[in-house]
N, C-alpha and C. Protein backbone atom coordinates (compact mmCIF):
# COMPACT_ATOMS: atom_id res chain seq x y z
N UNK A 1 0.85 -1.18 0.00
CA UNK A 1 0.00 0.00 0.00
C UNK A 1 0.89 1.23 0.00
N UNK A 2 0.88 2.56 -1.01
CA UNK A 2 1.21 3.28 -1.02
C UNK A 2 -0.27 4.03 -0.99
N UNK A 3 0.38 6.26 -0.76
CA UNK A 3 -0.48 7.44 -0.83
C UNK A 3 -0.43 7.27 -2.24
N UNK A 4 -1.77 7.45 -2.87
CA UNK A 4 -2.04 8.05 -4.19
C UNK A 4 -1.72 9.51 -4.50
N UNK A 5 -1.91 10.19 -3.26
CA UNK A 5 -2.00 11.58 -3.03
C UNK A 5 -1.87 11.88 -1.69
N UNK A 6 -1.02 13.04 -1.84
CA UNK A 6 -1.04 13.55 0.01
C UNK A 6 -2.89 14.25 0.88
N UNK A 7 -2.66 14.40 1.39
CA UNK A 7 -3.81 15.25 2.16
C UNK A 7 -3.83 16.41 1.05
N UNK A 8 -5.72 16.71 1.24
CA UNK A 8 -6.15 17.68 0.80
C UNK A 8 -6.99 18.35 1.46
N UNK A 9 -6.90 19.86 1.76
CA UNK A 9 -7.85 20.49 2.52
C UNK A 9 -9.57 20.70 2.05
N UNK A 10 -10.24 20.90 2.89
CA UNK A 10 -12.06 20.77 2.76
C UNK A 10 -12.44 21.90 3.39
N UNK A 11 -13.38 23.15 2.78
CA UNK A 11 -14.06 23.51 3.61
C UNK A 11 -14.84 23.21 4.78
N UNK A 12 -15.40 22.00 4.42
CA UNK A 12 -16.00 21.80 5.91
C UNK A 12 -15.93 20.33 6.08
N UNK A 13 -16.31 20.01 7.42
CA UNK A 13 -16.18 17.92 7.78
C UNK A 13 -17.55 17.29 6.52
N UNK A 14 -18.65 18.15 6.53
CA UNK A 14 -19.34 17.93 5.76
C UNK A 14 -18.40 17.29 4.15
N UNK A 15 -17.68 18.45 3.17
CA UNK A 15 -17.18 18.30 2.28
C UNK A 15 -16.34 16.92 2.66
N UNK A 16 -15.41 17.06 3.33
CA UNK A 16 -14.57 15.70 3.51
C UNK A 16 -15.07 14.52 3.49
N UNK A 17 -16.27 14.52 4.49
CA UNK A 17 -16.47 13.20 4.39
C UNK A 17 -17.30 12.69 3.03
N UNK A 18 -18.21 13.58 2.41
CA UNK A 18 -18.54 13.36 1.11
C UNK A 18 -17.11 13.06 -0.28
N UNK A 19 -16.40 13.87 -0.15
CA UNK A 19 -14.89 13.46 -0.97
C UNK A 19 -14.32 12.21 -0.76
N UNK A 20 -14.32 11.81 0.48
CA UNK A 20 -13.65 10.42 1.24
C UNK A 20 -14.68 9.23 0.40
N UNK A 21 -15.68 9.28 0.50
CA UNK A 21 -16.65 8.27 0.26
C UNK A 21 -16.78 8.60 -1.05
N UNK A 22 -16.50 9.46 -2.34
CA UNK A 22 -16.45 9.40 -3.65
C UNK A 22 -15.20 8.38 -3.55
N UNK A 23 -14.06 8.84 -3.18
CA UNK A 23 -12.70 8.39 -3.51
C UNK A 23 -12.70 7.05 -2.92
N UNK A 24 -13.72 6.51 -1.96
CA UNK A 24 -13.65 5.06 -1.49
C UNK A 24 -13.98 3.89 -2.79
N UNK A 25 -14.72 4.58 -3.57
CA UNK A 25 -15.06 3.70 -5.20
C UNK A 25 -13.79 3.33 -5.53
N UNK A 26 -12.93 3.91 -5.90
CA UNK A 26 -11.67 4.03 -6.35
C UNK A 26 -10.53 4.12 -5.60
N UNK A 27 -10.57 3.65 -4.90
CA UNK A 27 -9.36 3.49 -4.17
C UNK A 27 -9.25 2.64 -2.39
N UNK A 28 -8.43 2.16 -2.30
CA UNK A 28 -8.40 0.12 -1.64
C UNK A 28 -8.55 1.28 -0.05
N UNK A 29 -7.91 2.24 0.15
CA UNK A 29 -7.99 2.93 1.44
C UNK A 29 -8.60 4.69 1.14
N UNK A 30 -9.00 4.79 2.21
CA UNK A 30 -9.38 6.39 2.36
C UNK A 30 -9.82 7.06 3.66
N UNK A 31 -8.86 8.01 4.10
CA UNK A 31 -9.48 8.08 5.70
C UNK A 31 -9.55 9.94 5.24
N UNK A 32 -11.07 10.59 6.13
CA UNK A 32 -10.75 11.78 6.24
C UNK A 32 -10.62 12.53 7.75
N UNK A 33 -9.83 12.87 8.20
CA UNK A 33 -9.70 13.32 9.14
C UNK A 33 -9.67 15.04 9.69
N UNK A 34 -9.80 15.63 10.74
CA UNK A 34 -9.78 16.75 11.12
C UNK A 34 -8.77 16.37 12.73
N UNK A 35 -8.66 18.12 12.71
CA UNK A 35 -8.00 18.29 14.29
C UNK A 35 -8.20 19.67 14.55
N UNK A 36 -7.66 20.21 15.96
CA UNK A 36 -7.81 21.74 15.99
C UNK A 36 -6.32 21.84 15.71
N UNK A 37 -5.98 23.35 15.58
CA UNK A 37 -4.91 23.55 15.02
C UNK A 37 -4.41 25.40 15.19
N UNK A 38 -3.21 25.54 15.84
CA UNK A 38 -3.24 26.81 15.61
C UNK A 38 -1.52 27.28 15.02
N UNK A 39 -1.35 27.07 13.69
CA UNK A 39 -0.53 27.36 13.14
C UNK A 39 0.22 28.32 13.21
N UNK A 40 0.23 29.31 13.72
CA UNK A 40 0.91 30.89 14.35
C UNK A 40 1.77 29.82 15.62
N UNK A 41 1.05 29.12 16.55
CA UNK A 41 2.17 28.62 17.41
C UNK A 41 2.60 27.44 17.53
N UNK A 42 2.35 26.81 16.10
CA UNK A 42 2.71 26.04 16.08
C UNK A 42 1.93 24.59 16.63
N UNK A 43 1.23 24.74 17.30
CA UNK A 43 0.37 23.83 17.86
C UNK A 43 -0.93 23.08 17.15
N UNK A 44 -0.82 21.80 17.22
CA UNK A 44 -1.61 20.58 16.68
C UNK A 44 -2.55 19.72 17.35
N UNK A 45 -3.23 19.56 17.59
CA UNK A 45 -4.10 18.49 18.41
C UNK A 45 -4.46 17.06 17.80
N UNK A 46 -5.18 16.50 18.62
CA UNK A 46 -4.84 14.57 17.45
C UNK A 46 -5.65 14.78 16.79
N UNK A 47 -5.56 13.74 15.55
CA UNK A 47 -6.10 13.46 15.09
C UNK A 47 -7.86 12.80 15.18
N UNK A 48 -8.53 13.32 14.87
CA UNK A 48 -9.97 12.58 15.12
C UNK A 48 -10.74 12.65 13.61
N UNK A 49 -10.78 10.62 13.61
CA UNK A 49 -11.12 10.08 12.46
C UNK A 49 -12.33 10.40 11.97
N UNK A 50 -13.26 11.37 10.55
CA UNK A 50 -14.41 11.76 10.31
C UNK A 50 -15.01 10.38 9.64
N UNK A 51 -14.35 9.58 8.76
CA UNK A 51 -14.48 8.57 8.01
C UNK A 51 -13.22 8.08 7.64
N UNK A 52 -13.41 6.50 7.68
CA UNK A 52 -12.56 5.65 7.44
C UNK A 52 -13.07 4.64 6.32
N UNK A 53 -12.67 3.98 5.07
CA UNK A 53 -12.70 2.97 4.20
C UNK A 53 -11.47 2.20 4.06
N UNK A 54 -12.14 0.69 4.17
CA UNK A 54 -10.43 -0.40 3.83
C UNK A 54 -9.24 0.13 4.30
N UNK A 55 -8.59 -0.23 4.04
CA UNK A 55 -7.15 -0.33 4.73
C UNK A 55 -6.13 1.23 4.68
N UNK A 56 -6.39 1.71 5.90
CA UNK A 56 -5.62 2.99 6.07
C UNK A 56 -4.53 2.85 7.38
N UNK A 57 -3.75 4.01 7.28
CA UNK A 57 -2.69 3.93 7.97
C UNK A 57 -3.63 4.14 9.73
N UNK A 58 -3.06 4.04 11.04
CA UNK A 58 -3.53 4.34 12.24
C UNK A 58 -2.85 5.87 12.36
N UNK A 59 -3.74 6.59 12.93
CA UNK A 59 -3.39 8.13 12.70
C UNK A 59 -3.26 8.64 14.29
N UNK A 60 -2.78 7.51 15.13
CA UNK A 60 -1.95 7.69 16.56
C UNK A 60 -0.60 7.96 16.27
């Protein structure tokens, strides 16, 4: 299993998880995920899974 593609940003969890579940037709894995995030300091929070299909990486 390789990325077809890196991450792509979504206006909203709405959009993602509709994109995730097009791209699940076509492709063996697909996870879409969100987090909070405040890029000025640098700071990330975990990951929390919106949708998951077949075989994706664990995002711990």
């Amino acid at each position: 299993m390789f990325p077809a593609f890196g991450p792509a940003d979504q206006q909203s969890e709405d959009r993602a998880i509709r994109m995730a579940k097009a791209l699940a037709e076509k492709h063996v894995g697909v996870i879409a995920w969100s987090r909070e995030a405040d890029p000025t300091l640098g700071e990330y929070g975990p990951p929390a899974t919106l949708f998951a299909s077949g075989e994706v990486p664990d995002m711990e």
